[in-house]
PDB file of N, CA and C in Angstrom:
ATOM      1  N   UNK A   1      48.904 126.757  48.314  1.00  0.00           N
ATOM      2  CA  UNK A   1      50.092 126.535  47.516  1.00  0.00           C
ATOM      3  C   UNK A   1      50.573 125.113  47.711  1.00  0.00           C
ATOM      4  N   UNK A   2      51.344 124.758  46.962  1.00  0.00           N
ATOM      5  CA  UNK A   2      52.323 123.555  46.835  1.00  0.00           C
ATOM      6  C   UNK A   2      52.751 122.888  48.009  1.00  0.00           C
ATOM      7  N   UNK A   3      52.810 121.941  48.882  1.00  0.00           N
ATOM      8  CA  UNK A   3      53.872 121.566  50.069  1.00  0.00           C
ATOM      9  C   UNK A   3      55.120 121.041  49.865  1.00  0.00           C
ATOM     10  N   UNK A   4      54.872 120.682  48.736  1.00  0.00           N
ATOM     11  CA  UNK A   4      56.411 120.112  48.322  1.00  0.00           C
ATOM     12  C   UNK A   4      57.262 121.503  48.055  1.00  0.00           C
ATOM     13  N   UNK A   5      58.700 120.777  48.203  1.00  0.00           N
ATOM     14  CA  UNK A   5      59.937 121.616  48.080  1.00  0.00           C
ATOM     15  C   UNK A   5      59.833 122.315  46.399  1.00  0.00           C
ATOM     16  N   UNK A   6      60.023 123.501  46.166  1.00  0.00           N
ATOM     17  CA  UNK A   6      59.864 124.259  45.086  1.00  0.00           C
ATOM     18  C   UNK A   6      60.940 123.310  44.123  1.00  0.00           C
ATOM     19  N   UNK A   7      61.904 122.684  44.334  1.00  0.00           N
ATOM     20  CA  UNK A   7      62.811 122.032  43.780  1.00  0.00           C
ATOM     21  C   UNK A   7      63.301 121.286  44.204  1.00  0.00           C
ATOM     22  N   UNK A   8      62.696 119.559  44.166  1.00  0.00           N
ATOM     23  CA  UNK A   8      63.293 118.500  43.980  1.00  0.00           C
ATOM     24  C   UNK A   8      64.594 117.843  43.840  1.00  0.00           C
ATOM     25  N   UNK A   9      65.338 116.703  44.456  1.00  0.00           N
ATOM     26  CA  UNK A   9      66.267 116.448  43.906  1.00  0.00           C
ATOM     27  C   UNK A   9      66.146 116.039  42.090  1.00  0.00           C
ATOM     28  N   UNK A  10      64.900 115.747  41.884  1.00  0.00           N
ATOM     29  CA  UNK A  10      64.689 115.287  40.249  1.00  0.00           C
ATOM     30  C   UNK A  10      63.731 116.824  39.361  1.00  0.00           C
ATOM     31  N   UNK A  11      64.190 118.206  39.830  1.00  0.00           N
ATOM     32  CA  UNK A  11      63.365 118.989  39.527  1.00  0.00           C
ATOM     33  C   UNK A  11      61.594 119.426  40.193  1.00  0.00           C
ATOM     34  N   UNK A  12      61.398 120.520  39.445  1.00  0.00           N
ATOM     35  CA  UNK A  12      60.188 121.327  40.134  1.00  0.00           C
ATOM     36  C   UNK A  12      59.249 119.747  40.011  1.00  0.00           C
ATOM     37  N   UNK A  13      57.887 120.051  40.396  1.00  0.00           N
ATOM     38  CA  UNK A  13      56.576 119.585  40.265  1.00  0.00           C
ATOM     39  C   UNK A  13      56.298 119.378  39.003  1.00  0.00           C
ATOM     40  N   UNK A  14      55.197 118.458  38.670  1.00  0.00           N
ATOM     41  CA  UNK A  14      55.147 118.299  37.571  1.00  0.00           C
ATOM     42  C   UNK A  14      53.407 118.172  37.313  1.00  0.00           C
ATOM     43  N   UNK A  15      52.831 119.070  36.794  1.00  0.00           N
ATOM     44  CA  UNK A  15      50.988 118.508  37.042  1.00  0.00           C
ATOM     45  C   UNK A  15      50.935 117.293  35.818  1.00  0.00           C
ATOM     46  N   UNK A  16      50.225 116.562  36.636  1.00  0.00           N
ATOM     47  CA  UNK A  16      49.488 115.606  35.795  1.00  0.00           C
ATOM     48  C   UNK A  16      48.569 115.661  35.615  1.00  0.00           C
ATOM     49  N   UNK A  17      47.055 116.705  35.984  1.00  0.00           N
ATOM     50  CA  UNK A  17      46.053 116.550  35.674  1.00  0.00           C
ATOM     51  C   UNK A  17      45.990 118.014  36.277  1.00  0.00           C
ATOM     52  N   UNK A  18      44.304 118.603  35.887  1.00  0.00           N
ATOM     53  CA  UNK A  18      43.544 119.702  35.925  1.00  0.00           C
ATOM     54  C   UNK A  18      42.748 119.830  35.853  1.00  0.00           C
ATOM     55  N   UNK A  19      42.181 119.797  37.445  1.00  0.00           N
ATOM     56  CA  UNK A  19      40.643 119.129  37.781  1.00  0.00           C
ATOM     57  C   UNK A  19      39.673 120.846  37.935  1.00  0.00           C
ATOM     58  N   UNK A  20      38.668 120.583  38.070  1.00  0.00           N
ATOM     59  CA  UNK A  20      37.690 121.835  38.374  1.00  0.00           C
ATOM     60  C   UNK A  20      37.612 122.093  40.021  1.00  0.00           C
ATOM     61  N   UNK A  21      37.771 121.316  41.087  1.00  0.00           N
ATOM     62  CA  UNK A  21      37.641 121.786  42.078  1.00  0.00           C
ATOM     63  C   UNK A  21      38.489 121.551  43.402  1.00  0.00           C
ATOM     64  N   UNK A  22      38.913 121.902  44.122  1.00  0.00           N
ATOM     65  CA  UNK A  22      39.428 121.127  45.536  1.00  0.00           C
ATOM     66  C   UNK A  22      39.250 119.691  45.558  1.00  0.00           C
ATOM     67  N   UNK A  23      37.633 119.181  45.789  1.00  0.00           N
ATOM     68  CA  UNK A  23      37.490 118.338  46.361  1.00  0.00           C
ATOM     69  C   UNK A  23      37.587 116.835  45.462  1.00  0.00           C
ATOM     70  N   UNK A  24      37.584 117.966  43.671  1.00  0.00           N
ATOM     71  CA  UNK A  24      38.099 116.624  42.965  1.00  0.00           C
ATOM     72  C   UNK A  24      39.641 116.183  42.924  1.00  0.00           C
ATOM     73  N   UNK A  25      40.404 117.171  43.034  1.00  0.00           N
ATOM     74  CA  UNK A  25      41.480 117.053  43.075  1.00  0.00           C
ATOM     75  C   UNK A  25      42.047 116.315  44.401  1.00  0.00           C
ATOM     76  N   UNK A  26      41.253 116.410  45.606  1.00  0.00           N
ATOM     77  CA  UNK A  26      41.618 116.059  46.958  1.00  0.00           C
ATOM     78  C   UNK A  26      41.547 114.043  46.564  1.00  0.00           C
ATOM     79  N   UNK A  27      40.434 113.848  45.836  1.00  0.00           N
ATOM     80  CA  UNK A  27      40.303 112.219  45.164  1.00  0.00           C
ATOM     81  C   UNK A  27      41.220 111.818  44.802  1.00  0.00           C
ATOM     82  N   UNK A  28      42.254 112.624  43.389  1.00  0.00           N
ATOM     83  CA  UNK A  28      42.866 111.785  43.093  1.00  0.00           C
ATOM     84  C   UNK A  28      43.808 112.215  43.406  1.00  0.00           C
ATOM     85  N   UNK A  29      44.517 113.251  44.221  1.00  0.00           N
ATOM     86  CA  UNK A  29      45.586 112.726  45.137  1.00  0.00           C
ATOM     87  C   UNK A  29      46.005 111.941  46.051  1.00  0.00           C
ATOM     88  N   UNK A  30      44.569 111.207  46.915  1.00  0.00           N
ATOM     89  CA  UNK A  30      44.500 110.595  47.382  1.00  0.00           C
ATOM     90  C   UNK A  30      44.977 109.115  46.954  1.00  0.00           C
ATOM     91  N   UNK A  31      44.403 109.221  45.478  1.00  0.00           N
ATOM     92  CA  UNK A  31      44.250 107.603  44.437  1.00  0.00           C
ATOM     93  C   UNK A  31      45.576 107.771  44.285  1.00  0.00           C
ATOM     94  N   UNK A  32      46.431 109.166  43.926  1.00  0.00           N
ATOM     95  CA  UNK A  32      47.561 108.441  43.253  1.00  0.00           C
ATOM     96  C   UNK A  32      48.334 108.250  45.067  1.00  0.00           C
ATOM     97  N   UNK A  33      48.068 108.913  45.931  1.00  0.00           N
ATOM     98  CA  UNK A  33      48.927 108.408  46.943  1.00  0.00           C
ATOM     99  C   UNK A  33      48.658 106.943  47.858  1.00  0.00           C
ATOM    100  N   UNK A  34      47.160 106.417  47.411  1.00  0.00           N
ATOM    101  CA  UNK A  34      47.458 105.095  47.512  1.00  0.00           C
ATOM    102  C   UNK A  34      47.968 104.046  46.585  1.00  0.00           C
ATOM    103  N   UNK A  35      48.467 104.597  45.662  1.00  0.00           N
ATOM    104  CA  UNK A  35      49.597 103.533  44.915  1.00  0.00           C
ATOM    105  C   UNK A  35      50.620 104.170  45.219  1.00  0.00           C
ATOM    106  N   UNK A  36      51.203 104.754  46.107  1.00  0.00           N
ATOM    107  CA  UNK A  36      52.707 105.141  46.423  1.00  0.00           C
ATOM    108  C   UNK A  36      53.009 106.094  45.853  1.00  0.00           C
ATOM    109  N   UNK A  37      52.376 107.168  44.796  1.00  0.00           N
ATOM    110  CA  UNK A  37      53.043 107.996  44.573  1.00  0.00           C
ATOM    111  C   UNK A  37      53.109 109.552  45.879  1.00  0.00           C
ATOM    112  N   UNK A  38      53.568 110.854  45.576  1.00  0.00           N
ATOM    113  CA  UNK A  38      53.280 111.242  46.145  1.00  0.00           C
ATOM    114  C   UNK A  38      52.806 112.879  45.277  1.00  0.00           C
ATOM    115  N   UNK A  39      51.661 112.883  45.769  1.00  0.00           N
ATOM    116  CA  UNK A  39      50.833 113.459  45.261  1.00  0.00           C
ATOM    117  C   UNK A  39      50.299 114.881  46.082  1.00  0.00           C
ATOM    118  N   UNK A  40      50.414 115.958  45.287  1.00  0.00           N
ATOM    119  CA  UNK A  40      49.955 117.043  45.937  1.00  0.00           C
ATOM    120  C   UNK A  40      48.683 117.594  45.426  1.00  0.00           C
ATOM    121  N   UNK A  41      48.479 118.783  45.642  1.00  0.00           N
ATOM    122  CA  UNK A  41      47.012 119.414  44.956  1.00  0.00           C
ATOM    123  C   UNK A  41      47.915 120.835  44.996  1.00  0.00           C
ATOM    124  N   UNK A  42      48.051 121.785  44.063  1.00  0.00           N
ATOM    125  CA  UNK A  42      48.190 122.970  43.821  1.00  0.00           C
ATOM    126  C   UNK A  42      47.351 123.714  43.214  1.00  0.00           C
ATOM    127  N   UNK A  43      46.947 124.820  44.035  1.00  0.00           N
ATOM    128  CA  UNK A  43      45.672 125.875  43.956  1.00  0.00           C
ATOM    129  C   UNK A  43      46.350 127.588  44.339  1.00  0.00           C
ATOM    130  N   UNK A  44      45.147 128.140  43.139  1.00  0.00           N
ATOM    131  CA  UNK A  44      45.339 129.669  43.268  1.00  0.00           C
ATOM    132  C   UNK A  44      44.404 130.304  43.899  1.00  0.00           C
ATOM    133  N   UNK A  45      43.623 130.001  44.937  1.00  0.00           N
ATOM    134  CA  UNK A  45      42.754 130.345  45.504  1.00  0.00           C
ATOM    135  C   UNK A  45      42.458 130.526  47.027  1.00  0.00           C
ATOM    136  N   UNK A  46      43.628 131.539  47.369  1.00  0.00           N
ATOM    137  CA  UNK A  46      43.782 131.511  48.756  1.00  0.00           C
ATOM    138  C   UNK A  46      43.184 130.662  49.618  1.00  0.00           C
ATOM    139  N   UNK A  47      43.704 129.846  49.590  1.00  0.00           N
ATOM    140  CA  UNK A  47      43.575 128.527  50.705  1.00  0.00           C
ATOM    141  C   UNK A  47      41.733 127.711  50.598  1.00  0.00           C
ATOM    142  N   UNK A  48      41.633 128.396  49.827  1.00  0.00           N
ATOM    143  CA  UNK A  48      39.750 127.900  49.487  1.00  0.00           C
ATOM    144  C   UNK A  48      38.941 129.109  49.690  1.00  0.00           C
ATOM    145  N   UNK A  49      39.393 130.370  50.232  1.00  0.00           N
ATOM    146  CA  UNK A  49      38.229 131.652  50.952  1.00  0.00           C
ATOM    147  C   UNK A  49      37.897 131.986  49.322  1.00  0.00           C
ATOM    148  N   UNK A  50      38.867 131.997  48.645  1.00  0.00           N
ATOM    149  CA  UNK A  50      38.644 132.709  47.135  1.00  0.00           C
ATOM    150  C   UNK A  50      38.137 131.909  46.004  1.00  0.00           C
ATOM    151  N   UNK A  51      37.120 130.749  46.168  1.00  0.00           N
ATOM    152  CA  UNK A  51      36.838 129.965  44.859  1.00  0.00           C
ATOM    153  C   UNK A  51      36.826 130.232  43.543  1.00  0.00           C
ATOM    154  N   UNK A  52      36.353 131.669  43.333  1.00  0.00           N
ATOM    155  CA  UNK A  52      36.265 131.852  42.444  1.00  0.00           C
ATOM    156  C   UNK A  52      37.678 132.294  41.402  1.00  0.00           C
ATOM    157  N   UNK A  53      38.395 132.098  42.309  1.00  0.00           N
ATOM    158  CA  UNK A  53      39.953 132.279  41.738  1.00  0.00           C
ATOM    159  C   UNK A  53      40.662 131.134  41.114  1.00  0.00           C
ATOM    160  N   UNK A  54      40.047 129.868  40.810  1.00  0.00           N
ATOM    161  CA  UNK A  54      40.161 128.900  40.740  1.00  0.00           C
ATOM    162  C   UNK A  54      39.784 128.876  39.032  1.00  0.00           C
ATOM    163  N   UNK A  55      39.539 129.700  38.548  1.00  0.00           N
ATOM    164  CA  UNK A  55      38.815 130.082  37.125  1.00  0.00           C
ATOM    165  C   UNK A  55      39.720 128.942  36.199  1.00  0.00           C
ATOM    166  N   UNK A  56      41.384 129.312  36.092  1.00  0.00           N
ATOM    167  CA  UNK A  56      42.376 127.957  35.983  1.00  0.00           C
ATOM    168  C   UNK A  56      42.680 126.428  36.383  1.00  0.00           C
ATOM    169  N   UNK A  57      41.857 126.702  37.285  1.00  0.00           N
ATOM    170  CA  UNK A  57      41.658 124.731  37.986  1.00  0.00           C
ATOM    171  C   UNK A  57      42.574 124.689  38.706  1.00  0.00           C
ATOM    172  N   UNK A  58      42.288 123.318  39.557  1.00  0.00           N
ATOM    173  CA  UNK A  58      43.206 122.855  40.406  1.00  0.00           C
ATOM    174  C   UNK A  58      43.965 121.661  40.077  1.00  0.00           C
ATOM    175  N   UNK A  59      45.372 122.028  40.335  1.00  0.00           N
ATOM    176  CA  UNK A  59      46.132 121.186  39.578  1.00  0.00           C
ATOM    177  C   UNK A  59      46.765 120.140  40.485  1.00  0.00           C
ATOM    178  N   UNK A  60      46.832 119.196  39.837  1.00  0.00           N
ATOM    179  CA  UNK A  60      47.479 117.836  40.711  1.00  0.00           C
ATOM    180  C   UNK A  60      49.077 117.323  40.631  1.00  0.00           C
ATOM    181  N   UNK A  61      49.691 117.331  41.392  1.00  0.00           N
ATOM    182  CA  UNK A  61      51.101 117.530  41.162  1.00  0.00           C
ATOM    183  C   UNK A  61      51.728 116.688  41.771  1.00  0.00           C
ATOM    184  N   UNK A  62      53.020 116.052  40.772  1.00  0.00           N
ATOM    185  CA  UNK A  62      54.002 115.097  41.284  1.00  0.00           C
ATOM    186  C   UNK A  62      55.413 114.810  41.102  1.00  0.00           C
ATOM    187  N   UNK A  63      56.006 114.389  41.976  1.00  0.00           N
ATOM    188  CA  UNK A  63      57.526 114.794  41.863  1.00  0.00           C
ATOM    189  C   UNK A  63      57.723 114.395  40.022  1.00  0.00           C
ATOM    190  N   UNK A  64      58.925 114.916  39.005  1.00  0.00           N
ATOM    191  CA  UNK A  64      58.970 114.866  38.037  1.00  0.00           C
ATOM    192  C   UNK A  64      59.203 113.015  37.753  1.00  0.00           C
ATOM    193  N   UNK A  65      60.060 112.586  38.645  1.00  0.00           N
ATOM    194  CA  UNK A  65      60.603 111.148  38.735  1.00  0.00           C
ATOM    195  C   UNK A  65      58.952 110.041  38.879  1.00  0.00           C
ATOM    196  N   UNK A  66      58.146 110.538  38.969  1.00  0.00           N
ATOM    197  CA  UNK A  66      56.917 110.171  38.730  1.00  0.00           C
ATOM    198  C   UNK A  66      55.490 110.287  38.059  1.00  0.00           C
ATOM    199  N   UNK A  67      56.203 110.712  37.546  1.00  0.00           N
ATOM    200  CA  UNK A  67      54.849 111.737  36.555  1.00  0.00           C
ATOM    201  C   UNK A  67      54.546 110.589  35.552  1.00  0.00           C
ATOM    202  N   UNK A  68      55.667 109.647  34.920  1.00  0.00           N
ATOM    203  CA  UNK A  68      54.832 108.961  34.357  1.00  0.00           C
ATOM    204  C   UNK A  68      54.035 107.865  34.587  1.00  0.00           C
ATOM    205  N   UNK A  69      54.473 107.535  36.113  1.00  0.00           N
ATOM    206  CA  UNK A  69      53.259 106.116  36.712  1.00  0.00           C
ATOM    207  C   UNK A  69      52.291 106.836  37.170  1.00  0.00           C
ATOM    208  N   UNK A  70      52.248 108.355  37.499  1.00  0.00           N
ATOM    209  CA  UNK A  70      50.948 109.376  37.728  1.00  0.00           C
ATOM    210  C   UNK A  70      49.776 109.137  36.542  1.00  0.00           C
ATOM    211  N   UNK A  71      50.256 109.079  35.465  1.00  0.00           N
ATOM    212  CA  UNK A  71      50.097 109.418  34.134  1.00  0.00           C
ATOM    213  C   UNK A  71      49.412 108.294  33.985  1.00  0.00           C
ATOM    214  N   UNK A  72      49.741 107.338  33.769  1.00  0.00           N
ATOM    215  CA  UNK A  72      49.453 105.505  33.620  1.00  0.00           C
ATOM    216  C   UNK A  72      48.316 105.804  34.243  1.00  0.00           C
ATOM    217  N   UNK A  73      48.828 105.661  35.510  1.00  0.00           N
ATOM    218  CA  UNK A  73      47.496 105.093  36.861  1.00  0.00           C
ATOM    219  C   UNK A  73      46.132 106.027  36.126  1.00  0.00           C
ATOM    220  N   UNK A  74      45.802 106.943  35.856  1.00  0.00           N
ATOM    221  CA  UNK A  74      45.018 108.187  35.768  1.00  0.00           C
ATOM    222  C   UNK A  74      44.382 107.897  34.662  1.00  0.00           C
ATOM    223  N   UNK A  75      45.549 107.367  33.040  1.00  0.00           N
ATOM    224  CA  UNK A  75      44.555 106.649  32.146  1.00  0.00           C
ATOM    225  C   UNK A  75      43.977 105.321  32.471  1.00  0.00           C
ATOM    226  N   UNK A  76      44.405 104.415  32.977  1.00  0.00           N
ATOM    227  CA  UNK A  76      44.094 103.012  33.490  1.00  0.00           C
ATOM    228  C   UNK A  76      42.321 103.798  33.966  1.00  0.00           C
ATOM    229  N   UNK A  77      42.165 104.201  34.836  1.00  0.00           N
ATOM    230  CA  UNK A  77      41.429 104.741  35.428  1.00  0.00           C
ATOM    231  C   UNK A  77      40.076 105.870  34.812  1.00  0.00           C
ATOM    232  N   UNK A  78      40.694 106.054  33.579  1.00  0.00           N
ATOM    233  CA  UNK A  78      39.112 106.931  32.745  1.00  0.00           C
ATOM    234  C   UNK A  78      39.232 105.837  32.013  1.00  0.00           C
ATOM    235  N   UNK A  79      40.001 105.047  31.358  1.00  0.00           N
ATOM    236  CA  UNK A  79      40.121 103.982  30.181  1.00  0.00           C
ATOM    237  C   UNK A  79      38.873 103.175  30.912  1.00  0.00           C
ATOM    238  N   UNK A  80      38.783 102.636  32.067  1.00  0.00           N
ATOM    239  CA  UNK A  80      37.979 101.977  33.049  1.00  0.00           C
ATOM    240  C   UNK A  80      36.178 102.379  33.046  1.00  0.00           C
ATOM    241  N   UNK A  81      36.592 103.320  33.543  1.00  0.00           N
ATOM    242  CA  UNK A  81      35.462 104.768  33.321  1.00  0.00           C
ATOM    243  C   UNK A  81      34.341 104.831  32.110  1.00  0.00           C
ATOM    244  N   UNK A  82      35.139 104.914  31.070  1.00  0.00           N
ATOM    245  CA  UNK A  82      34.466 104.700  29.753  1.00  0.00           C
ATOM    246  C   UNK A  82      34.332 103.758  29.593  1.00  0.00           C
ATOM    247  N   UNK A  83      34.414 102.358  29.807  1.00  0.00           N
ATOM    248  CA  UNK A  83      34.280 100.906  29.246  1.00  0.00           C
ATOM    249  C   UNK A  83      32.951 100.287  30.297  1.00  0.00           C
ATOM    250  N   UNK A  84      32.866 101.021  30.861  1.00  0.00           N
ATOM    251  CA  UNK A  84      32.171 100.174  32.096  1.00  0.00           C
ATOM    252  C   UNK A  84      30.887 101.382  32.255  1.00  0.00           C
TER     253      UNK A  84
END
């Protein structure tokens, strides 16, 4: 589940993306938390024992007051992807 507080001083979580696995999602929380944001991973799959519960993806989550430099950074970043 979530580590962040269910409710924010700026509201709930906010996903910015919806990756296929843990370990992709573990990337770019990482990416967005080295530009300062702060970045979680939220999963339905008891703690990883249940993968296959994951059928919905794993979602990447950020306070609402950031969702849109989440957002930026993430296109900057496939925009990149595809050009190169």
């Amino acid at each position: 589940m979530v580590a962040m507080d269910a409710e924010d001083d700026d509201g709930p979580p906010v996903a910015v993306a919806v990756v296929g696995s843990r370990t992709e999602a573990d990337l770019i929380v990482g990416f967005l938390r080295s530009h300062g944001l702060g970045a979680r991973k939220a999963t339905d799959d008891a703690g990883g024992q249940e993968p296959q519960l994951q059928l919905d993806g794993v979602r990447v989550v950020v306070a609402a007051s950031e969702a849109d430099d989440a957002r930026r950074l993430l296109a900057e970043v496939e925009s990149e992807s595809s050009a190169g």
